[in-house]
C-alpha atoms as a PDB file:
ATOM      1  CA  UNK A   1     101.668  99.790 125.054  1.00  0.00           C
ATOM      2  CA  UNK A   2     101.772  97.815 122.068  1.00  0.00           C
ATOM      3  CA  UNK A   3      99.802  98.319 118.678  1.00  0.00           C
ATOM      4  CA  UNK A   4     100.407  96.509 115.515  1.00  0.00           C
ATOM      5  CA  UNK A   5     100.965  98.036 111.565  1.00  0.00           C
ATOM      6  CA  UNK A   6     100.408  96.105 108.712  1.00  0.00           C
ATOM      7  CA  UNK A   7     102.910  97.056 105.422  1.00  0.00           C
ATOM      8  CA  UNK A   8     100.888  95.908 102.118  1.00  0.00           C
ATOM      9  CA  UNK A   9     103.122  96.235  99.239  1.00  0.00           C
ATOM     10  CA  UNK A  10     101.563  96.415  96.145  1.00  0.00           C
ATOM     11  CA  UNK A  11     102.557  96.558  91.784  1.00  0.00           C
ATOM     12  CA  UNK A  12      99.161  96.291  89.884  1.00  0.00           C
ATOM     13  CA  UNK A  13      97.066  94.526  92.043  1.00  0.00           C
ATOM     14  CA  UNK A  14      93.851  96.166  90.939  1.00  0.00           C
ATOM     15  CA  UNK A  15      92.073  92.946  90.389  1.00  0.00           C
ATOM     16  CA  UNK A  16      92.740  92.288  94.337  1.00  0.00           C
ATOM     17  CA  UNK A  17      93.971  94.877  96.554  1.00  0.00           C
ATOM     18  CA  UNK A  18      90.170  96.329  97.421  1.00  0.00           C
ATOM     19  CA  UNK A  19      89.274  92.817  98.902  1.00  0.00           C
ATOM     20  CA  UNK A  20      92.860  92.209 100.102  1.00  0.00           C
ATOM     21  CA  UNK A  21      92.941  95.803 102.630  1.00  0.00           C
ATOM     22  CA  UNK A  22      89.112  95.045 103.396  1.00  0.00           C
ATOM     23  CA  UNK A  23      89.778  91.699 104.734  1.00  0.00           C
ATOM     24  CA  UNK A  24      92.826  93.299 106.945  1.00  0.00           C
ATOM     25  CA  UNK A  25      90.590  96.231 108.166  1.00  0.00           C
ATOM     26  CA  UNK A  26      87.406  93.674 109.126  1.00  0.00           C
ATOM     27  CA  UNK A  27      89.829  91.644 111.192  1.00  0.00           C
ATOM     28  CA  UNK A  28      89.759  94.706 113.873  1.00  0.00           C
ATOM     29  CA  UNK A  29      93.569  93.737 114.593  1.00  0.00           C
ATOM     30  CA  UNK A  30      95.372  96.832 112.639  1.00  0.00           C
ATOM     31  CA  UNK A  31      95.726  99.844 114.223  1.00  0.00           C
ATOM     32  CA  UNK A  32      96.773 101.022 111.116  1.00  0.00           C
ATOM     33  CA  UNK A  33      97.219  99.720 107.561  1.00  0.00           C
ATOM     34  CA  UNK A  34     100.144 101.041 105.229  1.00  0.00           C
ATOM     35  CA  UNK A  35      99.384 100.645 101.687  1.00  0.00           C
ATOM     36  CA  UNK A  36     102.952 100.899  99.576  1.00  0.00           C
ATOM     37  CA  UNK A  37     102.180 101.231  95.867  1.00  0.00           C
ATOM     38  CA  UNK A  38     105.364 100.414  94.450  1.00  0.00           C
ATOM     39  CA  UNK A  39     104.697 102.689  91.525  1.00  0.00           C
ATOM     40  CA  UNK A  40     101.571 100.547  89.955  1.00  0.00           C
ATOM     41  CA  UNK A  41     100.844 101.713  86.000  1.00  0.00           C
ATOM     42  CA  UNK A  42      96.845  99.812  86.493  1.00  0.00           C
ATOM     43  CA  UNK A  43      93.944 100.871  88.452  1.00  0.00           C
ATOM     44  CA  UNK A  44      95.464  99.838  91.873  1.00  0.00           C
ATOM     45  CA  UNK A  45      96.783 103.488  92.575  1.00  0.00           C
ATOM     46  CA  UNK A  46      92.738 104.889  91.997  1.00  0.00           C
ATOM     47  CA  UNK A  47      91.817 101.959  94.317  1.00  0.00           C
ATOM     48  CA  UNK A  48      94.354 102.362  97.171  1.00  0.00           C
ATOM     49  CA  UNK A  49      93.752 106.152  97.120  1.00  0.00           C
ATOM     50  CA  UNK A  50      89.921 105.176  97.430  1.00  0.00           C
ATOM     51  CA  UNK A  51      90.138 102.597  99.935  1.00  0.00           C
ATOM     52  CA  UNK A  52      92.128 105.274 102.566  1.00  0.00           C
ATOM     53  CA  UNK A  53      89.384 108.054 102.022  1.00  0.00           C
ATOM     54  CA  UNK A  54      86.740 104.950 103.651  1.00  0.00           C
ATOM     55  CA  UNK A  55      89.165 103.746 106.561  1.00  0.00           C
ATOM     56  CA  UNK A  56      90.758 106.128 108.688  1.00  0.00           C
ATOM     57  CA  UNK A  57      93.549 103.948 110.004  1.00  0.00           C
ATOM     58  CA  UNK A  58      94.476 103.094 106.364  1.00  0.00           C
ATOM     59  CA  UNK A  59      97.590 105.236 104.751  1.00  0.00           C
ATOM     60  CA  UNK A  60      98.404 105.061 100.916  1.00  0.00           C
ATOM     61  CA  UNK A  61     101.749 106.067 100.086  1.00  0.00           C
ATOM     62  CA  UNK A  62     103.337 105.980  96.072  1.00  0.00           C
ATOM     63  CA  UNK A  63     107.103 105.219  95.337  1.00  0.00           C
ATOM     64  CA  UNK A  64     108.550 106.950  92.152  1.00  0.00           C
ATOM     65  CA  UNK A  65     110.479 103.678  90.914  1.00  0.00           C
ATOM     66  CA  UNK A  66     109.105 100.366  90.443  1.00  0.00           C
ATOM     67  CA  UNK A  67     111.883  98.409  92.631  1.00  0.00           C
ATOM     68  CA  UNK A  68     110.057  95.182  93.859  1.00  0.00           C
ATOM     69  CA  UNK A  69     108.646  93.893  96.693  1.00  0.00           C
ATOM     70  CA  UNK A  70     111.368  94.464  99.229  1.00  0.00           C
ATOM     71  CA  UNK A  71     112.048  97.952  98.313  1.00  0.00           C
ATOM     72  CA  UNK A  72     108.218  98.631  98.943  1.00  0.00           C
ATOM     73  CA  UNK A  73     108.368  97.029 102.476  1.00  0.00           C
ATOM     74  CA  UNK A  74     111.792  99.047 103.629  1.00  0.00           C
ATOM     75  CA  UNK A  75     110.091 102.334 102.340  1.00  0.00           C
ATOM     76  CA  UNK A  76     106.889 101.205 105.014  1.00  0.00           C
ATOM     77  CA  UNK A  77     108.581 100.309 107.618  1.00  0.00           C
ATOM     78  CA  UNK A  78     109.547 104.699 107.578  1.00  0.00           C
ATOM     79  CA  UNK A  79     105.964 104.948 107.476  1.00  0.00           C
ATOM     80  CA  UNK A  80     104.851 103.035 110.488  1.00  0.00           C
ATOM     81  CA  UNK A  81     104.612 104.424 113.900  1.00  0.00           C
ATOM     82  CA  UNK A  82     103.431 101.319 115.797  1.00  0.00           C
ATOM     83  CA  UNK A  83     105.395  98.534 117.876  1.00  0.00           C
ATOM     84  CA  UNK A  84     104.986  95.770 115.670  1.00  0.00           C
ATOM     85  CA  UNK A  85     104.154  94.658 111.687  1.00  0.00           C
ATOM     86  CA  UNK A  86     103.822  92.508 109.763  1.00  0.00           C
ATOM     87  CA  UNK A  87     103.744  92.367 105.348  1.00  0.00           C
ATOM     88  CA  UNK A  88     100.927  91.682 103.998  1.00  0.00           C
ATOM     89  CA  UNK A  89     100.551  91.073 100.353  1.00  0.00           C
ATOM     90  CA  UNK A  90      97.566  91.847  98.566  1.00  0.00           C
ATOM     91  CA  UNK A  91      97.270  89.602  95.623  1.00  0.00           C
ATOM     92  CA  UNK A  92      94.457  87.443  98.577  1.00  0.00           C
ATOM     93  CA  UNK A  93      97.880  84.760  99.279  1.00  0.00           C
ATOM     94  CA  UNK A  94      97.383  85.051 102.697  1.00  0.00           C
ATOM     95  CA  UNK A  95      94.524  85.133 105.160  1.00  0.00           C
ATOM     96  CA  UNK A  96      94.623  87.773 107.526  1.00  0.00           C
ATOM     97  CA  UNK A  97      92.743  85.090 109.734  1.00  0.00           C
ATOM     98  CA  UNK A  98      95.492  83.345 109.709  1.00  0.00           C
END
């Protein structure tokens, strides 16, 4: 059977990563969300901690050491347990419609 992950990376995305995750969880596709903080010094830790108490398919996880974007997606892809993923980025880039 397949299911599908989606990896959303994030460095101090505050401003965007509640409306980012919320547009990935109301497309119904996700069977689960991975939220990668890649060690954020804003708000966006608070919010990605809040945002997987409301959504039980979403997962927040915290690196120690800022390291950038791709370091953040290697460290989900040990997170995910599904058959396929994609990245998602939550600065609102990309539609999850899409």
């Amino acid at each position: 059977m397949y299911s599908l992950s989606a990896i959303v990376p994030f460095y101090n995305e505050q401003e965007t990563i509640e409306k980012s995750v919320t547009r990935l969880v109301n497309t119904n596709l996700f069977d689960e969300i991975i939220l990668i903080d890649d060690n954020s010094n804003d708000e966006s830790s608070n919010i990605a901690k809040e945002i997987e108490k409301n959504y039980e398919n979403v997962k927040y996880f915290k690196k120690n050491i800022n390291e950038g974007k791709g370091s953040a997606v290697i460290y989900g892809y040990t997170k995910i347990s599904s058959s396929h993923v994609i990245v998602h980025d939550a600065d609102l880039e990309y539609d999850p419609n899409d």
